[in-house]
Protein backbone atom coordinates (compact mmCIF):
# COMPACT_ATOMS: atom_id res chain seq x y z
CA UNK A 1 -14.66 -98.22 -24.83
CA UNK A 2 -16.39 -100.44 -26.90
CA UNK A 3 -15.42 -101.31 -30.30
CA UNK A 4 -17.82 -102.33 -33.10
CA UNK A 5 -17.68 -104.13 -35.39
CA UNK A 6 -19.42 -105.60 -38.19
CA UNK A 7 -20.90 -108.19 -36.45
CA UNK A 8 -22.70 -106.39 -33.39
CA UNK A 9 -26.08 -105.49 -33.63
CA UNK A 10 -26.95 -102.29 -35.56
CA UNK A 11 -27.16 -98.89 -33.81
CA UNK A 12 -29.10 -95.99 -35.10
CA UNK A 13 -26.53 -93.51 -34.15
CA UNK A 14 -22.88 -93.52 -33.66
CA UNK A 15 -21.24 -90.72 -30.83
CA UNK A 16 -18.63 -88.88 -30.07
CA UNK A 17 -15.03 -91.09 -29.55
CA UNK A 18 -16.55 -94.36 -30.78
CA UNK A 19 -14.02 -96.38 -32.17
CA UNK A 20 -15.63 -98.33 -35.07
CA UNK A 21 -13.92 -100.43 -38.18
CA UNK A 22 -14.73 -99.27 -41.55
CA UNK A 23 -14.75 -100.40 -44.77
CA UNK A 24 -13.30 -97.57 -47.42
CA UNK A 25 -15.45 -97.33 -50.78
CA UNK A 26 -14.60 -94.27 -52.10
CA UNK A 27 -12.91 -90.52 -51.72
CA UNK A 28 -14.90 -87.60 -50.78
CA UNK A 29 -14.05 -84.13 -52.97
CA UNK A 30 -11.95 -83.44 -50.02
CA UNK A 31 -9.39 -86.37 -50.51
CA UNK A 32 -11.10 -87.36 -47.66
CA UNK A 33 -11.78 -91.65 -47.20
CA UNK A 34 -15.68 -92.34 -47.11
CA UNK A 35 -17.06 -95.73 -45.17
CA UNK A 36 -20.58 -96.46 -43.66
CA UNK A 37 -21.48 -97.22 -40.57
CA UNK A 38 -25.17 -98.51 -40.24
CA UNK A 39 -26.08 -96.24 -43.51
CA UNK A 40 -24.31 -93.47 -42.20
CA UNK A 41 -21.56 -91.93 -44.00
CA UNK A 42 -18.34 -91.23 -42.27
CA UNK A 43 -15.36 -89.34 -43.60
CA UNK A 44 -11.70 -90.11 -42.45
CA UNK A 45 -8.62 -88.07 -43.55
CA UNK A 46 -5.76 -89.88 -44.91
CA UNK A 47 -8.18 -93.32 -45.65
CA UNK A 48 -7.98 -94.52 -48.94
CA UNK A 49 -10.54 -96.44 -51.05
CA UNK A 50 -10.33 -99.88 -50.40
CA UNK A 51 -8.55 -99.96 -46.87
CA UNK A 52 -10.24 -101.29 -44.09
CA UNK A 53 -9.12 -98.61 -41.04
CA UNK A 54 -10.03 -98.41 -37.18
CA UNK A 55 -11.26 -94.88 -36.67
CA UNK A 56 -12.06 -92.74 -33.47
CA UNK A 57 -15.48 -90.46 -33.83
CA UNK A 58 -14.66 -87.04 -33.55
CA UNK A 59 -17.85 -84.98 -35.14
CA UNK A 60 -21.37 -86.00 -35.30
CA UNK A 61 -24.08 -84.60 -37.60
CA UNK A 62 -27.28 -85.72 -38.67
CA UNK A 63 -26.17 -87.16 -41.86
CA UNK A 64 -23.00 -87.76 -41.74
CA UNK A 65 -19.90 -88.27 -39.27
CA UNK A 66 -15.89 -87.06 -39.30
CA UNK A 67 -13.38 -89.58 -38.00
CA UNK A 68 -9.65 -90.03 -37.18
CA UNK A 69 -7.70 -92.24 -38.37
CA UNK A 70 -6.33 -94.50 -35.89
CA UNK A 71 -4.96 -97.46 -37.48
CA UNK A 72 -4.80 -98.98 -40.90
CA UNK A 73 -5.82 -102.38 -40.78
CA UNK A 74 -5.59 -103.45 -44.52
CA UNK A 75 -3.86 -101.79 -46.61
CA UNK A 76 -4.39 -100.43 -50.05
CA UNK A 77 -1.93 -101.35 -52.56
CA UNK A 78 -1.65 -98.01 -54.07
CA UNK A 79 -0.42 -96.20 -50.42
CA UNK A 80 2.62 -94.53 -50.97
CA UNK A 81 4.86 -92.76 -48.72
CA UNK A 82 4.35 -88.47 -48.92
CA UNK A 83 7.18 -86.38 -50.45
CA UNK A 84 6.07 -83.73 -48.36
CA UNK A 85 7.71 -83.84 -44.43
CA UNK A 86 5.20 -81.51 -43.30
CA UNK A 87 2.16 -83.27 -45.38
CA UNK A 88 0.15 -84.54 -42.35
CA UNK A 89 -0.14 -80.90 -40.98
CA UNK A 90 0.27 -78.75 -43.97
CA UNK A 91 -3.12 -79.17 -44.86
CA UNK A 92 -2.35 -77.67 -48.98
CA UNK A 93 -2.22 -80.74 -50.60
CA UNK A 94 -4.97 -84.12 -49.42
CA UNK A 95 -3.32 -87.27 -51.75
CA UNK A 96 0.45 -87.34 -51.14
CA UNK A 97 -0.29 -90.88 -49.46
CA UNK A 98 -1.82 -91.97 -53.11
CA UNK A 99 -0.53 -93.36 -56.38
CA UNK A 100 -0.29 -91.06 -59.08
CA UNK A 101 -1.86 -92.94 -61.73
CA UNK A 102 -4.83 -93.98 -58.87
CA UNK A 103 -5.92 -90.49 -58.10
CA UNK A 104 -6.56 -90.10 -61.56
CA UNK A 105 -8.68 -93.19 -61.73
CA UNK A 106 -10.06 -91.60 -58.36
CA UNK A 107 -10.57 -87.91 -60.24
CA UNK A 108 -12.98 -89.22 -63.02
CA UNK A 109 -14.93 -91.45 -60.09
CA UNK A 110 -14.86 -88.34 -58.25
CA UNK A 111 -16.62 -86.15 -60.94
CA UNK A 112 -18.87 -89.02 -61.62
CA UNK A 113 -20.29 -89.28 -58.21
CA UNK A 114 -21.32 -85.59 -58.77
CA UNK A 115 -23.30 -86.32 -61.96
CA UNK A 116 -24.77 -89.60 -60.18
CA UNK A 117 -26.00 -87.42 -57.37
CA UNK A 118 -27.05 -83.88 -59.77
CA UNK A 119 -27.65 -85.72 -63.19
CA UNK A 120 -29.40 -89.19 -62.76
CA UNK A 121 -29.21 -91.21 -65.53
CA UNK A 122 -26.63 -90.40 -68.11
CA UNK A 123 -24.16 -93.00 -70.42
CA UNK A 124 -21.03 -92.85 -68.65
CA UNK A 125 -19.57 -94.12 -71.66
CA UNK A 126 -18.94 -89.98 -72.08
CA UNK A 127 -16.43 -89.40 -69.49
CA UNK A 128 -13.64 -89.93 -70.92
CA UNK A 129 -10.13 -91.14 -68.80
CA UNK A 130 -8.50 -88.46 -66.46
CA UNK A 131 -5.78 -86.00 -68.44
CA UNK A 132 -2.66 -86.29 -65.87
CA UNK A 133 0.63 -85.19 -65.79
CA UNK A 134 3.94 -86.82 -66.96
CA UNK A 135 6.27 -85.10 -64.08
CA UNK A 136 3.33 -84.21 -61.56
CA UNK A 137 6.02 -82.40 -59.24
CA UNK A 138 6.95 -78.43 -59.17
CA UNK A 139 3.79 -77.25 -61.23
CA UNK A 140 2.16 -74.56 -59.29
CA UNK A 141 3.68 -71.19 -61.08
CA UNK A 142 2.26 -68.88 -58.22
CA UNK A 143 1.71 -69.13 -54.60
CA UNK A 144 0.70 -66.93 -52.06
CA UNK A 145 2.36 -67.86 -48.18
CA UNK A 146 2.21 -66.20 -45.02
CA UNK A 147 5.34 -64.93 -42.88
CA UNK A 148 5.74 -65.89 -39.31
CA UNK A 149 8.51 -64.90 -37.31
CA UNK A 150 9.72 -68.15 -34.88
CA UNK A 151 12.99 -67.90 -32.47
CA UNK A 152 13.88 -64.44 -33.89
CA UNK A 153 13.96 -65.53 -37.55
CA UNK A 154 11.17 -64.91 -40.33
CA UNK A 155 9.98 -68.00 -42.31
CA UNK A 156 7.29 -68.73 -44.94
CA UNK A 157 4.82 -71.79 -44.61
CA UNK A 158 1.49 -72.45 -44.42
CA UNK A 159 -1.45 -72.87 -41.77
CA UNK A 160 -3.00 -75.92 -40.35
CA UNK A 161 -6.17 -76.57 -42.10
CA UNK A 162 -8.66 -75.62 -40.08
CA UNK A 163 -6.30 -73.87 -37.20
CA UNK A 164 -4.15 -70.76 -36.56
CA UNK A 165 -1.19 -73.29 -36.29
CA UNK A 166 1.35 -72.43 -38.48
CA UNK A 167 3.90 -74.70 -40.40
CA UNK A 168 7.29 -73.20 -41.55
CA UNK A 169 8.01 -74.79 -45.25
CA UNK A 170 11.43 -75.36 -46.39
CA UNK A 171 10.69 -76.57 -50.07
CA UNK A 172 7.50 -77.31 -51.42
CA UNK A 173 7.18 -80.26 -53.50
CA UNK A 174 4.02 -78.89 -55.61
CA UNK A 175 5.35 -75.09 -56.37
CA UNK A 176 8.22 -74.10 -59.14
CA UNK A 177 11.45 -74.75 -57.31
CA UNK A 178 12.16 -71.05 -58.19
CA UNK A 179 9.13 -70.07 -56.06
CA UNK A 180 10.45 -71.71 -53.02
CA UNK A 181 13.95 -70.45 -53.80
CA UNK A 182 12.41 -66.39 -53.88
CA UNK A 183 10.32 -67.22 -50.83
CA UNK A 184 14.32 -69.05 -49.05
CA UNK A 185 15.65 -65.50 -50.27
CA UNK A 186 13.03 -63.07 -49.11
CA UNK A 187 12.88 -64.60 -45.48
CA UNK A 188 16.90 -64.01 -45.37
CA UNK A 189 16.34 -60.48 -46.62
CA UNK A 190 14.11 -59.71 -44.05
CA UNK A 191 15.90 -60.74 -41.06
CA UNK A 192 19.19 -58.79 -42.61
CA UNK A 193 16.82 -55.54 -42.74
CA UNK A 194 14.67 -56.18 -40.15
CA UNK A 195 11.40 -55.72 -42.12
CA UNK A 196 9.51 -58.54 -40.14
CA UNK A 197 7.06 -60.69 -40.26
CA UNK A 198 3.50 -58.74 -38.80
CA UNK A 199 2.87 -60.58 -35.08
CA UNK A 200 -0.83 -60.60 -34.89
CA UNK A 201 -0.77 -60.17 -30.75
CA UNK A 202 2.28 -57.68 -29.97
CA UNK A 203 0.65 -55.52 -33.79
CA UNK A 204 4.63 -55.08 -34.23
CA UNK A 205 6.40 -55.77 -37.83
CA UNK A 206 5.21 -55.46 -41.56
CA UNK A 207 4.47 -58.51 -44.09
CA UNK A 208 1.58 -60.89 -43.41
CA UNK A 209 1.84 -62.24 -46.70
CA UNK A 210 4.52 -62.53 -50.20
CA UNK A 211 2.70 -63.51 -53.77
CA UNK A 212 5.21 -64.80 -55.92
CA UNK A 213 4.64 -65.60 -59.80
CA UNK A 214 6.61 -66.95 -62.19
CA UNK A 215 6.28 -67.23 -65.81
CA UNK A 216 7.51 -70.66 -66.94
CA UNK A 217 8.22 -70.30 -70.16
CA UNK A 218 9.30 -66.48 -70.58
CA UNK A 219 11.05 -66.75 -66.73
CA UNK A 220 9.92 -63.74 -65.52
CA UNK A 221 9.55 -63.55 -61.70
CA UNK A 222 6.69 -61.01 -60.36
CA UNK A 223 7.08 -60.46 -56.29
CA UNK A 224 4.10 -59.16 -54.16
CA UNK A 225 4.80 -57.81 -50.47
CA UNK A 226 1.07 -57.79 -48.54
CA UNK A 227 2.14 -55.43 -45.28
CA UNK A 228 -0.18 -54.53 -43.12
CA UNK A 229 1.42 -50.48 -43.57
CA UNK A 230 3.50 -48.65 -45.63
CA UNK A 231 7.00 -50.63 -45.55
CA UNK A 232 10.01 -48.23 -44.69
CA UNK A 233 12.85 -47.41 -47.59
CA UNK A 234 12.90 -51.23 -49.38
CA UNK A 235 15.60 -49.96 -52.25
CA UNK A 236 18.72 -52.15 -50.51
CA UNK A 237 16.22 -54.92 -49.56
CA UNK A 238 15.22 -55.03 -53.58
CA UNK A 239 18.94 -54.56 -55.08
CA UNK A 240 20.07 -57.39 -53.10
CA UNK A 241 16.88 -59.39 -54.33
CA UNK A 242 17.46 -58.88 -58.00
CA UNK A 243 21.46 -59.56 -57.51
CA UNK A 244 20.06 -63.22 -56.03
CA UNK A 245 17.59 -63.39 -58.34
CA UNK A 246 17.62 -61.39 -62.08
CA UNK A 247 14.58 -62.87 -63.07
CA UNK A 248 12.62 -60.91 -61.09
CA UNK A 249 10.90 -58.09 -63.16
CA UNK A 250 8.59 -56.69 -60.76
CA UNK A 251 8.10 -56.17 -57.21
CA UNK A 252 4.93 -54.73 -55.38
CA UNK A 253 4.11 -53.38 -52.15
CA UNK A 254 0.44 -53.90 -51.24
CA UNK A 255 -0.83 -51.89 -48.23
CA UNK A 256 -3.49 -54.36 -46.75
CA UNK A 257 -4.61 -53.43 -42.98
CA UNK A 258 -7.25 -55.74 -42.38
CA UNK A 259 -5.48 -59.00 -42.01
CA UNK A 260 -8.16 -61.31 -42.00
CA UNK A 261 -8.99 -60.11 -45.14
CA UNK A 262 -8.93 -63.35 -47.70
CA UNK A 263 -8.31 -60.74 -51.33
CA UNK A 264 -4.90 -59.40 -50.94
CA UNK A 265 -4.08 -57.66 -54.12
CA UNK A 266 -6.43 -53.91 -54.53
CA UNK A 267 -6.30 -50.59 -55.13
CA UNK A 268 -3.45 -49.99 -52.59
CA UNK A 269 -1.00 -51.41 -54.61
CA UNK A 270 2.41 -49.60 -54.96
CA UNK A 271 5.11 -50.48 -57.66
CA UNK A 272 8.40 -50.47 -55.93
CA UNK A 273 10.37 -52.13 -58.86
CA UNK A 274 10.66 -52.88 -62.44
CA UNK A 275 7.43 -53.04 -64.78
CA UNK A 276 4.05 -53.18 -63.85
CA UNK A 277 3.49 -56.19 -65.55
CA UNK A 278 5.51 -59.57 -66.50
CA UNK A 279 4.53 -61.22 -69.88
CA UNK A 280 3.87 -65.52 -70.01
CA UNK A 281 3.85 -67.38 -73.26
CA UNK A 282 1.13 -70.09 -73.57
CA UNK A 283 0.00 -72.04 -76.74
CA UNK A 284 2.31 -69.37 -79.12
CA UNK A 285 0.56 -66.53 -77.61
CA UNK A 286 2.10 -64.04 -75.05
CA UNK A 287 0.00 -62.45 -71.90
CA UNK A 288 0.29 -59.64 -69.75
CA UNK A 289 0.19 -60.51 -66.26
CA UNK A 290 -0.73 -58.15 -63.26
CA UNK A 291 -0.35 -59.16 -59.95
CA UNK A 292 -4.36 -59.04 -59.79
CA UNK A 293 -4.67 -61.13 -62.90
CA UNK A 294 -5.97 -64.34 -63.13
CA UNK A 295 -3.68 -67.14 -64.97
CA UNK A 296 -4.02 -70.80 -64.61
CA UNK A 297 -1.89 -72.24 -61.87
CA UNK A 298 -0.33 -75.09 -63.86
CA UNK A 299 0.95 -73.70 -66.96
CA UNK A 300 1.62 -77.00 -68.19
CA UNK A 301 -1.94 -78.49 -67.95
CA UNK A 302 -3.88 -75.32 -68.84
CA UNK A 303 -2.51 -74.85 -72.44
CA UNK A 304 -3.83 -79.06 -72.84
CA UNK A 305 -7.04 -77.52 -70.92
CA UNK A 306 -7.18 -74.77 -73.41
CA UNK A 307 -6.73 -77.10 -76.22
CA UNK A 308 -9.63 -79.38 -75.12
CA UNK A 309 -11.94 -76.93 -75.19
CA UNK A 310 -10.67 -75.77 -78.87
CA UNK A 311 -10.96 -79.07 -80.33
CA UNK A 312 -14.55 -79.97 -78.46
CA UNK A 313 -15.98 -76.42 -79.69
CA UNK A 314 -15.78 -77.99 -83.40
CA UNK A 315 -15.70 -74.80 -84.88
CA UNK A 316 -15.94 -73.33 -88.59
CA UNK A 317 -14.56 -70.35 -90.30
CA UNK A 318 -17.96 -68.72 -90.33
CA UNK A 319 -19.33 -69.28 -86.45
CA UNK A 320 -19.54 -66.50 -83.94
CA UNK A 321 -18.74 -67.62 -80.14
CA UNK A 322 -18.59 -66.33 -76.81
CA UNK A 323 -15.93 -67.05 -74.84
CA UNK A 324 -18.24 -66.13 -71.02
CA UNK A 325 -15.94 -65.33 -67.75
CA UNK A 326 -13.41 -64.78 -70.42
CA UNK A 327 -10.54 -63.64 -67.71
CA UNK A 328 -7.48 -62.43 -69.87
CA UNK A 329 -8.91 -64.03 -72.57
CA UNK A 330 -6.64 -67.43 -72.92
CA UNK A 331 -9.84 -69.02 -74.41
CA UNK A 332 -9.95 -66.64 -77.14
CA UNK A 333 -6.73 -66.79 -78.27
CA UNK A 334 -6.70 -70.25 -78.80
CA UNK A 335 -10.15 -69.76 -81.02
CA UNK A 336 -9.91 -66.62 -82.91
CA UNK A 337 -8.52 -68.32 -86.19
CA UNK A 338 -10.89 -71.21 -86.42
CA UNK A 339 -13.95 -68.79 -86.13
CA UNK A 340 -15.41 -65.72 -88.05
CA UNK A 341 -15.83 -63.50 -84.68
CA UNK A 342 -15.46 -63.87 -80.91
CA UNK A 343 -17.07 -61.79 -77.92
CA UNK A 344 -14.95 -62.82 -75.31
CA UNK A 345 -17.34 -61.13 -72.03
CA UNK A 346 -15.35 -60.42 -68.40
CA UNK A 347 -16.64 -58.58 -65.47
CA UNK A 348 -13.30 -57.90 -64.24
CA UNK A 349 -11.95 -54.00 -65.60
CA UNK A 350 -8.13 -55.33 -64.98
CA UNK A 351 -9.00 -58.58 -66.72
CA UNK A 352 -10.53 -57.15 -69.48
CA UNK A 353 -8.17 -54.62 -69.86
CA UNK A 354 -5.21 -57.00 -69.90
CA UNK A 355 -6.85 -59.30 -72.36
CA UNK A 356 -7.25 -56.13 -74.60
CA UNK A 357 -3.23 -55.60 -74.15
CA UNK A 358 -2.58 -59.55 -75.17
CA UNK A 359 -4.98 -59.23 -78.52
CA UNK A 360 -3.69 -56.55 -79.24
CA UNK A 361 0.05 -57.52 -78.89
CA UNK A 362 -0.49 -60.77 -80.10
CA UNK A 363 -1.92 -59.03 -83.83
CA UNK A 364 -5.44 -60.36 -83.32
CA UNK A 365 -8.45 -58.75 -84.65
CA UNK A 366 -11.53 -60.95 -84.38
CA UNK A 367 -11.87 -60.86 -80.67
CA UNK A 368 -13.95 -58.14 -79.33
CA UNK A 369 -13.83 -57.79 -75.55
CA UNK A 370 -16.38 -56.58 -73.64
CA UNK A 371 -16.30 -55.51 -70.06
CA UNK A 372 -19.88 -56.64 -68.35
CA UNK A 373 -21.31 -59.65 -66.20
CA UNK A 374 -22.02 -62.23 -69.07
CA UNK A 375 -26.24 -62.72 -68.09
CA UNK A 376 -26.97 -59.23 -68.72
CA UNK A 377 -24.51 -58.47 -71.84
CA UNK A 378 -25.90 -61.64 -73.63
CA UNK A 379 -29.28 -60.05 -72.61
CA UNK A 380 -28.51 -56.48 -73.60
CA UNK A 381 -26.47 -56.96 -76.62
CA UNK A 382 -26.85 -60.58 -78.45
CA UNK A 383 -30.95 -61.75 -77.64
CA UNK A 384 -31.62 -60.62 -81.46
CA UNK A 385 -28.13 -61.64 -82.33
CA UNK A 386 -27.34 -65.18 -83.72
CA UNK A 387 -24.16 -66.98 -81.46
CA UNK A 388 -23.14 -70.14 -82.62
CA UNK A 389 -21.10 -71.63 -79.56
CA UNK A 390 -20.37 -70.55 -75.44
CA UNK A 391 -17.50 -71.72 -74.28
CA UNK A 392 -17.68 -71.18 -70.47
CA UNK A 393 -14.34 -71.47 -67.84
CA UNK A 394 -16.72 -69.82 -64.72
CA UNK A 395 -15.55 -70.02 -61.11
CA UNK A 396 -16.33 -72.73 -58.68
CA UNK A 397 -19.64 -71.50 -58.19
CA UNK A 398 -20.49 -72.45 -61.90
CA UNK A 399 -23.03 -71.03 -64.24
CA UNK A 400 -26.32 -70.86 -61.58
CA UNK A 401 -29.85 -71.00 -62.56
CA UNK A 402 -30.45 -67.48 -63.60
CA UNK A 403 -27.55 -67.79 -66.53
CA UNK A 404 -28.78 -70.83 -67.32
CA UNK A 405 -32.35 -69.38 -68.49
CA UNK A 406 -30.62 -66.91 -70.60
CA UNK A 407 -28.74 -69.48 -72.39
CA UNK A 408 -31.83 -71.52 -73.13
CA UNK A 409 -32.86 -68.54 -74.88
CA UNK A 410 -30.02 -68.29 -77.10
CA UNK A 411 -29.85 -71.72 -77.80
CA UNK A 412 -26.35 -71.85 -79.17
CA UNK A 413 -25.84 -74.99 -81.26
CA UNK A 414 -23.02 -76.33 -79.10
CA UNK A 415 -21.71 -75.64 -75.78
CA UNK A 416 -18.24 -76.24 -74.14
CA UNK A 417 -17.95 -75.93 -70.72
CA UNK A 418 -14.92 -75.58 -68.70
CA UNK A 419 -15.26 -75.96 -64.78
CA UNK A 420 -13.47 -76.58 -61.59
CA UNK A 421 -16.25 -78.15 -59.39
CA UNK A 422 -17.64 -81.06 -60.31
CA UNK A 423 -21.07 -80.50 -57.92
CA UNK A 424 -22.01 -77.20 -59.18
CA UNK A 425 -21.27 -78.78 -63.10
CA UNK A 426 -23.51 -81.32 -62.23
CA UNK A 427 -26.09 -79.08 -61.26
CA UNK A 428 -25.82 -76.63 -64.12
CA UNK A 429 -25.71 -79.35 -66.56
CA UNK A 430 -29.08 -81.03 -64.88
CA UNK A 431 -30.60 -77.46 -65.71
CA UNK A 432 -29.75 -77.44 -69.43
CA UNK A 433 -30.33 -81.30 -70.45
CA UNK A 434 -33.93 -80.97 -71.33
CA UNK A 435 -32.11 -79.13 -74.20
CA UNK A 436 -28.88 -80.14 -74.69
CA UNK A 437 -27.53 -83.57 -74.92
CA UNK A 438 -23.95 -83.93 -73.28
CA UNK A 439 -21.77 -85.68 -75.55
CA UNK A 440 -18.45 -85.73 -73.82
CA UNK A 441 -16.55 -85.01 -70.37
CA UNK A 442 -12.97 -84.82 -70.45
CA UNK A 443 -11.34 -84.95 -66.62
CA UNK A 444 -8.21 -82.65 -65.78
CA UNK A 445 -5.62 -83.12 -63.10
CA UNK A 446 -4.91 -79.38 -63.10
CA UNK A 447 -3.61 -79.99 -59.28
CA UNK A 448 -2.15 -82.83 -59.11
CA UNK A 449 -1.40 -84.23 -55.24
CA UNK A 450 -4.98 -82.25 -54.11
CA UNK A 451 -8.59 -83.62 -54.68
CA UNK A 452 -9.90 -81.05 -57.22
CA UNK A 453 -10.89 -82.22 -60.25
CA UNK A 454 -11.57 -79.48 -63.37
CA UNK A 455 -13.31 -80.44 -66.47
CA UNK A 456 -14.20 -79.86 -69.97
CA UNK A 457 -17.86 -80.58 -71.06
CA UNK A 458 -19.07 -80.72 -74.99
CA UNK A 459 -23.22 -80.16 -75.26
CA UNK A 460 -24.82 -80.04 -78.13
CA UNK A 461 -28.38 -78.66 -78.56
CA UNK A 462 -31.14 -81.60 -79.32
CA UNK A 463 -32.75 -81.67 -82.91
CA UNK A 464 -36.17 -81.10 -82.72
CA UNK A 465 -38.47 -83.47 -84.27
């Protein structure tokens, strides 16, 4: 097989198994290595910016190809060695193999490669040096595993990206140590009372699935069971949990029978211990947490996230604001007492509901929540009403066009936008430019170890002439 390199004459197309040599310029929002091969780009797991690797040609597309990694010819200087033993086929985290303080560097390039490619021409004097994490280890305070039962004993782990191959997990580096402790302690429990893992083929056993959520700084422990049908008598199986393990406060059984159904938490939720909810303390304010609620993953880096978008907002005793895809509301609390009045807007009953429950335990009484999606309340209620600031925290799929318009037409004097996707900010922020001037990005490392990069935007409306 013939192997190319830079010196042989150009080719218009590369195929399938080609082994070529490629230079590494930058990562993909994958955590995947990009290099070009006569213009085209090719993206190589585990390839880091600045290596020079042999790769192997395994999918072909018009614009682009995916390679293997065969061999790393030079190396970069900031490969490390993964924590992780089951890293390579794991599949939940993408940068183990990088240095810390590089993937941050690598974060802000990252989001700026999305504005380059959305946005054009903009100072990038704005974005400002990637927030990281002292102690980047432990930080995720929820995850959500499947069970597979292997040799006649249940574990928890995760599944190949991209396959049904699963991978048993003894201790995950990235989760609260309690988290994999609960998961060590669950699998044990169900081989002592034979509530089983669910085999897909033979349709015998019970749990596809356990959610498990801590809240760091309160240390309350919330366990969800996903079964696939109503588990038999659990009260021995939960005794025994709570003598292992006091902190937990709560523990759900959640009747799910479609299995390849991605949403496990709904409406067949049963409460089989404790209280229905556990309570997390961020920023001096304390939350009610549902196993359906949304919370920031990394408690740590969302109250600094949540802070950012405070001090960008600028705010003054006598603006209103809108804090849009409001969630519980963590936004809100962190505003109410610099403002006159907030409308914090959800689409979500539980959420709202649950960010009702924290204002109201937490004595505040300038937050008005308001259960609707946030284009047609800001059309319904607030056209003929004067709004100050948005501050935005919408899911990947960002603000879209349609929002956008509505926004232009309130015109609030200053914008903060919090996102998670770095393409779909750069898009929404190309929309609202002829408008608003950005002034500042701030890059997160909310997940540290994976390539997702959130962000905090500040845009301020232009003076007209």
């Amino acid at each position: 097989m013939h192997q190319f390199k830079r010196g042989d004459i150009m080719q218009q197309h590369v195929k399938l198994n080609d082994l070529l040599e490629l230079d590494i310029k930058r990562m993909g929002i994958n955590g995947e290595g990009i290099g070009y091969y006569e213009r085209l780009a090719i993206f190589v797991d585990h390839a880091l910016p600045g290596e020079k690797v042999l790769v192997r040609i395994k999918e072909v597309y018009p614009n682009r190809a995916v390679a293997e990694l065969i061999k790393v010819i030079n190396e970069s200087k900031d490969r490390i060695d993964p924590f992780c033993p089951v890293y390579d086929v794991c599949g939940g985290c993408q940068t183990q193999h990088f240095n810390y303080e590089a993937m941050l560097e690598q974060k802000k390039d990252i989001l700026m490669k999305s504005l380059d490619r959305y946005l054009g021409n903009y100072s990038k004097s704005i974005i400002r040096d990637t927030i990281g994490m002292d102690f980047p280890m432990h930080y995720r305070n929820k995850a959500s595993l499947p069970f597979k039962k292997i040799d006649g004993k249940n574990h928890f782990g995760m599944y190949e990206r991209g396959s049904n191959y699963f991978v048993p997990i003894e201790d995950c580096g990235i989760q609260h140590p309690t988290i994999n402790e609960i998961f060590k302690t669950l699998t044990y429990l169900m081989d002592k009372y034979h509530i089983d893992s669910y085999d897909f083929y033979t349709q015998m056993g019970y749990l596809t699935h356990g959610v498990v959520r801590i809240s760091e700084n309160l240390e309350e422990i919330q366990v969800s069971l996903i079964t696939v049908k109503e588990l038999p008598s659990m009260d021995n199986f939960i005794q025994e949990l709570i003598e292992y393990h006091p902190m937990v406060k709560s523990v759900y059984e959640v009747v799910q029978p479609d299995i390849k159904r991605q949403t496990f938490l709904n409406e067949n939720s049963n409460l089989l211990y404790g209280k229905e909810s556990i309570n997390e303390n961020l920023g001096g304010y304390e939350f009610t947490l549902k196993p359906e609620a949304f919370f920031q993953l990394n408690t740590y880096q969302a109250h600094h996230f949540y802070e950012a978008m405070k001090t960008l907002a600028k705010l003054s005793k006598n603006d209103v604001v809108i804090d849009a895809y409001a969630g519980i509301a963590p936004i809100s609390h962190y505003i109410h007492s610099y403002c006159k009045k907030v409308y914090a807007i959800e689409i979500n009953e539980e959420s709202a509901l649950a960010a009702k429950a924290s204002l109201i335990k937490n004595n505040i009484h300038n937050v008005e929540v308001i259960e609707g999606d946030f284009k047609d309340v800001l059309k319904e209620r607030f056209l003929n009403k004067h709004i100050d600031v948005i501050l935005f925290d919408p899911p990947r799929i960002g603000l879209g066009k349609e929002t956008i318009d509505v926004i232009k037409l309130k015109k609030p004097s200053r914008i903060v936008y919090g996102s998670c996707n770095p393409s779909t900010l750069a898009k929404d922020l190309n929309e609202l430019i002829d408008i608003y001037e950005i002034k500042e990005i701030i890059p997160f490392d909310m997940f540290p170890y994976t390539s997702l990069v959130e962000s905090v935007t500040l845009l301020e409306l232009k003076k007209i002439n």
